[in-house]
C-alpha atoms as a PDB file:
ATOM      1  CA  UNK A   1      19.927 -12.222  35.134  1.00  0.00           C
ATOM      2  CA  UNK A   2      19.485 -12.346  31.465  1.00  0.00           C
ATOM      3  CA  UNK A   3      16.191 -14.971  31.832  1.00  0.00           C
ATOM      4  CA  UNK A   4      14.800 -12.967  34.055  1.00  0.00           C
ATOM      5  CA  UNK A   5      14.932  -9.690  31.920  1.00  0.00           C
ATOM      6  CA  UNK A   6      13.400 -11.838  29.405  1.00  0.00           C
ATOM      7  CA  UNK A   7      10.786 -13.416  31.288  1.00  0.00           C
ATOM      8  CA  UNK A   8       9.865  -9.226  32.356  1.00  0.00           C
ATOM      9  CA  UNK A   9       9.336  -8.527  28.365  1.00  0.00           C
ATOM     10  CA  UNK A  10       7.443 -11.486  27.678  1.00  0.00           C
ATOM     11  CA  UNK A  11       5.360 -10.762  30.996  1.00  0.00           C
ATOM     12  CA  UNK A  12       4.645  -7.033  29.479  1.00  0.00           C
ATOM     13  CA  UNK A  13       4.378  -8.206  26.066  1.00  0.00           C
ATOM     14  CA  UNK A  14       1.793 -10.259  27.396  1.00  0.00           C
ATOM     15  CA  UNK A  15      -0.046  -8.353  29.398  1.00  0.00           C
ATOM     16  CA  UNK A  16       0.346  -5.298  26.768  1.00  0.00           C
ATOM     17  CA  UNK A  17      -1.347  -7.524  24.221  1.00  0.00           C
ATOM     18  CA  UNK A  18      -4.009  -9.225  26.676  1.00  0.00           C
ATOM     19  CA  UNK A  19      -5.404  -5.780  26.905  1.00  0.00           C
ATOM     20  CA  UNK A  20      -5.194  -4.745  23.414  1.00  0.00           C
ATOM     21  CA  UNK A  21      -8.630  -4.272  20.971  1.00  0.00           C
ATOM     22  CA  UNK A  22      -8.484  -6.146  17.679  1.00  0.00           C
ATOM     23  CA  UNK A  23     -11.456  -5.236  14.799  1.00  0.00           C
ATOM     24  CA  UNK A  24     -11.308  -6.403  11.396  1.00  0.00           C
ATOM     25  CA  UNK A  25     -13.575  -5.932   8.142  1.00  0.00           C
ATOM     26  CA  UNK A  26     -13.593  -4.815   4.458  1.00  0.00           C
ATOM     27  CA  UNK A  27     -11.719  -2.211   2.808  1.00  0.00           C
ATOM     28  CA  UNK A  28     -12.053  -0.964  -0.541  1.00  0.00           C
ATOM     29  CA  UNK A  29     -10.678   2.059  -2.553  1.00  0.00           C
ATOM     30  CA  UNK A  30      -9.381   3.804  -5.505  1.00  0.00           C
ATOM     31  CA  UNK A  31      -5.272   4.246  -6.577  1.00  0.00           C
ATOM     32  CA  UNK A  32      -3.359   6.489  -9.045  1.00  0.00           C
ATOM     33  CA  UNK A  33      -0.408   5.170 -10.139  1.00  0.00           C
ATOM     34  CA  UNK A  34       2.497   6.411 -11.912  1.00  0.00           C
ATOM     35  CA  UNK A  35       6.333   5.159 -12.766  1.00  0.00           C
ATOM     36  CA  UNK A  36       9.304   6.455 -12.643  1.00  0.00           C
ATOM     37  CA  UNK A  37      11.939   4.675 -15.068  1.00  0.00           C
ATOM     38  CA  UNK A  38      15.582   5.124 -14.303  1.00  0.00           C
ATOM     39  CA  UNK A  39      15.969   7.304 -16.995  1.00  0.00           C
ATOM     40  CA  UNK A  40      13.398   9.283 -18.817  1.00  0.00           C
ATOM     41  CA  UNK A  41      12.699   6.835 -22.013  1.00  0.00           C
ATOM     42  CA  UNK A  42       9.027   7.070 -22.188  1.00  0.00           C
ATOM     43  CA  UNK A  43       6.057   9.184 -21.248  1.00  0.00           C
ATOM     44  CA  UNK A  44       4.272   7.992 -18.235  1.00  0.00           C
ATOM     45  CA  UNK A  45       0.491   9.457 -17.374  1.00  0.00           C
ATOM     46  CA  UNK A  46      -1.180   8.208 -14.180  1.00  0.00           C
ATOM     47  CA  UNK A  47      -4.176   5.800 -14.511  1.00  0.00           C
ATOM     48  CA  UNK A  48      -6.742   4.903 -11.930  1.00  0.00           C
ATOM     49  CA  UNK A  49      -7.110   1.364 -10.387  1.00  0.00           C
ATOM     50  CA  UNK A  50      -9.081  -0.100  -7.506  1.00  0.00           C
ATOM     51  CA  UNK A  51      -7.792  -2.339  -4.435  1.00  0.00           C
ATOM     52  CA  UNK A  52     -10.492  -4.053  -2.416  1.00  0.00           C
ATOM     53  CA  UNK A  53      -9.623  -7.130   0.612  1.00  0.00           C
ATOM     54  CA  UNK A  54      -9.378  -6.955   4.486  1.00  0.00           C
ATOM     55  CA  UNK A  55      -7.625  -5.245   7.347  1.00  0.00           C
ATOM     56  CA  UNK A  56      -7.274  -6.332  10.796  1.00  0.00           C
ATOM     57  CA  UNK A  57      -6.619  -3.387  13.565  1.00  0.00           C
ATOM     58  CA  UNK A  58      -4.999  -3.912  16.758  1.00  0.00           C
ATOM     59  CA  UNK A  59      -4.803  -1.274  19.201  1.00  0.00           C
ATOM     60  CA  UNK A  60      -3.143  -0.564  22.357  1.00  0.00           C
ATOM     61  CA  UNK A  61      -5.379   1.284  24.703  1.00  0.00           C
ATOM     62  CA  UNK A  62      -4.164   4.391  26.717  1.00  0.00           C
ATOM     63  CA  UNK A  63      -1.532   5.221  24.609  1.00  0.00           C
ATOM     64  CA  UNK A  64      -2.927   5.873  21.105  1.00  0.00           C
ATOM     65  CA  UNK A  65      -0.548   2.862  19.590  1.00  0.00           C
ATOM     66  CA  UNK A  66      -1.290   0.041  17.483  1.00  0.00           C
ATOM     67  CA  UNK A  67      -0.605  -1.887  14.041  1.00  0.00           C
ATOM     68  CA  UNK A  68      -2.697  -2.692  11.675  1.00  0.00           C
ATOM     69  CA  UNK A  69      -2.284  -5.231   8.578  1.00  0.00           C
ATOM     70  CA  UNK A  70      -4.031  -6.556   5.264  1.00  0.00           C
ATOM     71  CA  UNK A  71      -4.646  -8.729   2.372  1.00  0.00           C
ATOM     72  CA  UNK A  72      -5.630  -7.134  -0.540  1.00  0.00           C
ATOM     73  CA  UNK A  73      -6.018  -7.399  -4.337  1.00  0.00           C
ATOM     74  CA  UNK A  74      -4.906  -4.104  -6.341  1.00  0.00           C
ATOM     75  CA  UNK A  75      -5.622  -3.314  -9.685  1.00  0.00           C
ATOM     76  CA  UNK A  76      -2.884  -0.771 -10.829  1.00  0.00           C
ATOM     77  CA  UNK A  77      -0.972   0.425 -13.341  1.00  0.00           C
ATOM     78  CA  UNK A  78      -0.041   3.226 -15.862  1.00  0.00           C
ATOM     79  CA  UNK A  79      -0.325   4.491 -19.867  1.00  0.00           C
ATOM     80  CA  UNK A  80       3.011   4.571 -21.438  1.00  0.00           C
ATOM     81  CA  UNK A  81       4.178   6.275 -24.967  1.00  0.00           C
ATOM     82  CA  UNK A  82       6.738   3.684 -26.387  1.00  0.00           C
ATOM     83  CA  UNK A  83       5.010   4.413 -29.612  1.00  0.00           C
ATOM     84  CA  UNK A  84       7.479   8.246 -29.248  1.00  0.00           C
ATOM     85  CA  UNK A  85      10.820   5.553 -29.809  1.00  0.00           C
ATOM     86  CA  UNK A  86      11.621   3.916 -32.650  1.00  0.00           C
ATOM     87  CA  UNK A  87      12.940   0.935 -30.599  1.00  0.00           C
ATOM     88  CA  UNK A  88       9.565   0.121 -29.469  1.00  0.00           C
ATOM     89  CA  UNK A  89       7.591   1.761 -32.062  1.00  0.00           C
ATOM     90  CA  UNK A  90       9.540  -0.100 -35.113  1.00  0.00           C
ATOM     91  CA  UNK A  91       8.070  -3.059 -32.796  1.00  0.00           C
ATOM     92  CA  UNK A  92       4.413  -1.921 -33.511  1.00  0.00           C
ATOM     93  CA  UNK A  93       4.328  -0.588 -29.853  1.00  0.00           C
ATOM     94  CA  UNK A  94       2.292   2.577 -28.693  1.00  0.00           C
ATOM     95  CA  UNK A  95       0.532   4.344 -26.193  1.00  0.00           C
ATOM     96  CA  UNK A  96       0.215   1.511 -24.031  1.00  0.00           C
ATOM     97  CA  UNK A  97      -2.237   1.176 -20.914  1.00  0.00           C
ATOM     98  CA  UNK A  98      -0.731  -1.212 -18.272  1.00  0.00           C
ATOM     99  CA  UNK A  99      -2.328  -3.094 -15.913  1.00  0.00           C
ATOM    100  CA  UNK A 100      -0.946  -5.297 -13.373  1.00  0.00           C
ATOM    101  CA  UNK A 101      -3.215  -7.688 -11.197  1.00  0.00           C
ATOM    102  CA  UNK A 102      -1.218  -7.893  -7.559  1.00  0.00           C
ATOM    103  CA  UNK A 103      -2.077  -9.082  -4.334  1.00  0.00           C
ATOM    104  CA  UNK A 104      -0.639  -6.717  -1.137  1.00  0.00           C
ATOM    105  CA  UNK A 105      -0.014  -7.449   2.336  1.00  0.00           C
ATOM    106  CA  UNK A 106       0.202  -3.706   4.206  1.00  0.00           C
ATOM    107  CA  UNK A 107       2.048  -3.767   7.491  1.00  0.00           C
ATOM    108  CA  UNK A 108       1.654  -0.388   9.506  1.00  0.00           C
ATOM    109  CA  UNK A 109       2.162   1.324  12.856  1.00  0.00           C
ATOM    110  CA  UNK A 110      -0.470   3.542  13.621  1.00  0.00           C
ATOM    111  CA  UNK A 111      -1.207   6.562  16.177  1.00  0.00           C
ATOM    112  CA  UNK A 112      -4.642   7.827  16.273  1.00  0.00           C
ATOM    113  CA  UNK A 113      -5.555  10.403  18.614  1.00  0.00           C
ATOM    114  CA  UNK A 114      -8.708   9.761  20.888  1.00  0.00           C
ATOM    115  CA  UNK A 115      -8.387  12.018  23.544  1.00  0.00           C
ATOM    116  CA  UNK A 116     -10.585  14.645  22.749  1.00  0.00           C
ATOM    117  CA  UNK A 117     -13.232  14.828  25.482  1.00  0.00           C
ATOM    118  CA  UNK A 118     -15.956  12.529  24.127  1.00  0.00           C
ATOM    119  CA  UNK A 119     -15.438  13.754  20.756  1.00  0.00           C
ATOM    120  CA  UNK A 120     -13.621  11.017  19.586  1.00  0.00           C
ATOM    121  CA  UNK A 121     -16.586   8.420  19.681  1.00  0.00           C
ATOM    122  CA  UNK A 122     -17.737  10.298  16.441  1.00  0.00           C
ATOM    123  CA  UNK A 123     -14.189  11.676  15.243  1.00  0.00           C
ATOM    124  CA  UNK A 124     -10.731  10.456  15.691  1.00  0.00           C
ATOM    125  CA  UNK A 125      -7.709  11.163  13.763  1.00  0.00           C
ATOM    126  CA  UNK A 126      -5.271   8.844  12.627  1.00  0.00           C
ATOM    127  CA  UNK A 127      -2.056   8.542  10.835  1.00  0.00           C
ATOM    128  CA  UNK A 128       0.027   5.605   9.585  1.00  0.00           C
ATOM    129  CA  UNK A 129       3.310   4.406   8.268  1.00  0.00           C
ATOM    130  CA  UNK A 130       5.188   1.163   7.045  1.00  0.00           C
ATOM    131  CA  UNK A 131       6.087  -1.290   4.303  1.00  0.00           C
ATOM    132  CA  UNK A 132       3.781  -2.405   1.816  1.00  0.00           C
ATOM    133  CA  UNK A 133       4.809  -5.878   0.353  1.00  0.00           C
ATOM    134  CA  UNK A 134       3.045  -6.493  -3.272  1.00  0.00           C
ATOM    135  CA  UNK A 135       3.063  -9.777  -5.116  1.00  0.00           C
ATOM    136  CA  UNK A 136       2.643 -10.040  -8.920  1.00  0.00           C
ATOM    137  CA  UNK A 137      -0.143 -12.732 -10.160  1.00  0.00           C
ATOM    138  CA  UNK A 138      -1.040 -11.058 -13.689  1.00  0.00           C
ATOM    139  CA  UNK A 139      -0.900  -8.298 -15.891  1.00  0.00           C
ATOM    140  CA  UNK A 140      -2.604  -7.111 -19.486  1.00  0.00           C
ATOM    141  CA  UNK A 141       0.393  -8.926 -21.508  1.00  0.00           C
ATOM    142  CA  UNK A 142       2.316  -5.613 -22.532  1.00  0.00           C
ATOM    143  CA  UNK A 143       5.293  -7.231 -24.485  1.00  0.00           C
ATOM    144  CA  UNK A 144       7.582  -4.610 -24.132  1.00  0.00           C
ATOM    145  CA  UNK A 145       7.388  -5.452 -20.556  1.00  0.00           C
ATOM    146  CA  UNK A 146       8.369  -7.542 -17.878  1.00  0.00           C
ATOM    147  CA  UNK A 147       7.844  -8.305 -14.376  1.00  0.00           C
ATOM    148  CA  UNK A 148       9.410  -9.268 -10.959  1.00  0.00           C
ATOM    149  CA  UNK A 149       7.878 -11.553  -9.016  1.00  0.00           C
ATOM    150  CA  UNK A 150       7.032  -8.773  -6.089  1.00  0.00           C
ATOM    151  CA  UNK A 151       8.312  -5.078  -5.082  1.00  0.00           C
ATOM    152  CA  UNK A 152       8.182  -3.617  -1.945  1.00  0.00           C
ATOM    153  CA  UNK A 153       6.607   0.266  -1.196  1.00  0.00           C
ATOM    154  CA  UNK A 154       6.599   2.321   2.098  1.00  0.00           C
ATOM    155  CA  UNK A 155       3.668   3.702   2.729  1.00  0.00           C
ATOM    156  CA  UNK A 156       2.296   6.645   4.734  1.00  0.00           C
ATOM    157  CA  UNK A 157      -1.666   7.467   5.116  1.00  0.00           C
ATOM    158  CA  UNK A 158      -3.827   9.570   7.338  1.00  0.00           C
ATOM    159  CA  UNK A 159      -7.696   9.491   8.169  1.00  0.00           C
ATOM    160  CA  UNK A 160     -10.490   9.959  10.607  1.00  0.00           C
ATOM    161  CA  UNK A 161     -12.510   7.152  12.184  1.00  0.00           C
ATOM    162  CA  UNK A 162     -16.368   7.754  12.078  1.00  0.00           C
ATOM    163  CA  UNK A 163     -18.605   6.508  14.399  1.00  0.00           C
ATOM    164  CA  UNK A 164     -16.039   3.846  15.895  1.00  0.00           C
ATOM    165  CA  UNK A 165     -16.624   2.002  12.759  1.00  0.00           C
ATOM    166  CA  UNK A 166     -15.865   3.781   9.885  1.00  0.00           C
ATOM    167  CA  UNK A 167     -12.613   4.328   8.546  1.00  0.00           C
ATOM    168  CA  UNK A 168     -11.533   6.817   6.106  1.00  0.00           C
ATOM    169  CA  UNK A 169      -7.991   7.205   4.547  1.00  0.00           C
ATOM    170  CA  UNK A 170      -5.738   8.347   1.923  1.00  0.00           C
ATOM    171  CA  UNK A 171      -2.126   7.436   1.771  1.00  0.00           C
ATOM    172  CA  UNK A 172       0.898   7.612  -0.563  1.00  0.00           C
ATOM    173  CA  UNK A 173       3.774   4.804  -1.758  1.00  0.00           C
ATOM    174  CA  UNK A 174       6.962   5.387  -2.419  1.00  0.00           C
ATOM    175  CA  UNK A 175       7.642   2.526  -4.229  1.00  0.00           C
ATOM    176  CA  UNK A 176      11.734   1.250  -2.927  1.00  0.00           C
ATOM    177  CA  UNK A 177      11.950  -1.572  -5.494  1.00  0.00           C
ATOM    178  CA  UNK A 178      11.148  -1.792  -9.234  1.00  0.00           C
ATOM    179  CA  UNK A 179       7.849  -3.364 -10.268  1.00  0.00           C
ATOM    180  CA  UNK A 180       8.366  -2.974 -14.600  1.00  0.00           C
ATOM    181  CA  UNK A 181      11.415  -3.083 -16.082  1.00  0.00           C
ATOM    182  CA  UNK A 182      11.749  -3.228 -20.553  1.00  0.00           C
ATOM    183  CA  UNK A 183      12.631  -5.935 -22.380  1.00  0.00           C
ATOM    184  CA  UNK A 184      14.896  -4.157 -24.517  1.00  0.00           C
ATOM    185  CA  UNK A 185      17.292  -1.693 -23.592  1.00  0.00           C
ATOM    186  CA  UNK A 186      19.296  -3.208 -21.321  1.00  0.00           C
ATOM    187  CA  UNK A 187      16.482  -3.540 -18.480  1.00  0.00           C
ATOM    188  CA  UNK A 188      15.533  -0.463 -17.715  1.00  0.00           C
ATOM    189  CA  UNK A 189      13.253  -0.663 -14.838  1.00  0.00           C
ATOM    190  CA  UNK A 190      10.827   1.625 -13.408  1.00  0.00           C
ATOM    191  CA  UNK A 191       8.954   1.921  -9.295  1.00  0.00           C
ATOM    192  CA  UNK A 192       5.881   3.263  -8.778  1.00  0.00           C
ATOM    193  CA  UNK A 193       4.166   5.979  -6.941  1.00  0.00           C
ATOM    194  CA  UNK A 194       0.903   5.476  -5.995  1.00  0.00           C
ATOM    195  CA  UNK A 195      -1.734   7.429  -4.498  1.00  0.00           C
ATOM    196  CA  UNK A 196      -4.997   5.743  -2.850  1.00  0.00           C
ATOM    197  CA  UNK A 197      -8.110   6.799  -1.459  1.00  0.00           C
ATOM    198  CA  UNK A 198     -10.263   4.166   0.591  1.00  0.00           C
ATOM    199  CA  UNK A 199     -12.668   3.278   3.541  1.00  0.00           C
ATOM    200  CA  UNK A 200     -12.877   0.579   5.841  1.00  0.00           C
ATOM    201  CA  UNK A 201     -15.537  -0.571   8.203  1.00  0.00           C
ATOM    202  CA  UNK A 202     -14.765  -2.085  11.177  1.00  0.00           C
ATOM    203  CA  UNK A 203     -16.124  -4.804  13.273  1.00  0.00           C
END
């Protein structure tokens, strides 16, 4: 009984995905970051980065349902005032601009409406949600930090597809693991929250 309620999902599965449309191309776009330490022990303002790479779409026709999934490099980061405590600033620390160099692999599910009567050949609305897994390769060498080796963010975005090609979006990460932490003072680390703005066009 069991194999054959198996071998029905894999038979649905498979049929599900036989049908389904998969595009790919470029994306590119711009981020504001910010950080939020576990307790307030520096002044964080929000810098702007950039974040260009691929994403491959895969949707489910008649029902509005797909995923869609990257590789991307992101340029991010943050200014922060240790120069306002004398731990750091006895160091010969500052206002500090931090950058880190990362490379991201978005996951997402995805709804976008297309059942608008024609319409949605030129306009159709989307919205997205899911983790957002971000591996550190570099940074500008800010000694008073340090860095884990990757964080993880959920993010959730919306857009409009133009044309059946274009794809514009803007989305927001709530950043669920630390991506800084300071070298003194026992660790204290700090997640980000990042804004972006991009497009994507689609083969």
């Amino acid at each position: 009984m069991i194999k054959k309620i198996l071998l029905g999902v894999v038979m649905c599965l498979t049929a599900v995905t036989a049908s389904a449309e998969f595009r790919w191309g470029p994306v590119a776009g711009a981020n504001f970051t910010s950080y939020r330490f576990k307790q307030h022990i520096a002044d964080v303002k929000m810098s702007t980065g950039f974040q260009a790479g691929l994403m491959g779409e895969l949707m489910f026709p008649g029902i509005g349902f797909g995923v869609d999934f990257g590789l991307n490099y992101s340029m991010h980061g943050s200014k922060i005032n240790f120069g306002d405590k004398k731990v750091w600033a006895s160091d010969g620390f500052g206002n500090e601009q931090v950058w880190l160099h990362t490379i991201q692999i978005p996951l997402h599910l995805r709804f976008k409406y297309t059942r608008l009567s024609g319409l949605e050949r030129y306009l159709a609305p989307f919205v997205f949600a899911g983790p957002v897994f971000t591996f550190h390769v570099g940074d500008n060498d800010v000694k008073a930090l340090e860095y884990p080796g990757g964080t993880v963010a959920i993010q959730f975005g919306l857009g409009a597809e133009i044309c059946e090609r274009w794809q514009i979006f803007a989305s927001y990460d709530l950043g669920v693991s630390y991506e800084m932490r300071t070298v003194k003072l026992d660790n204290y680390s700090a997640r980000p929250s990042t804004w972006n703005v991009g497009v994507t066009y689609l083969f």
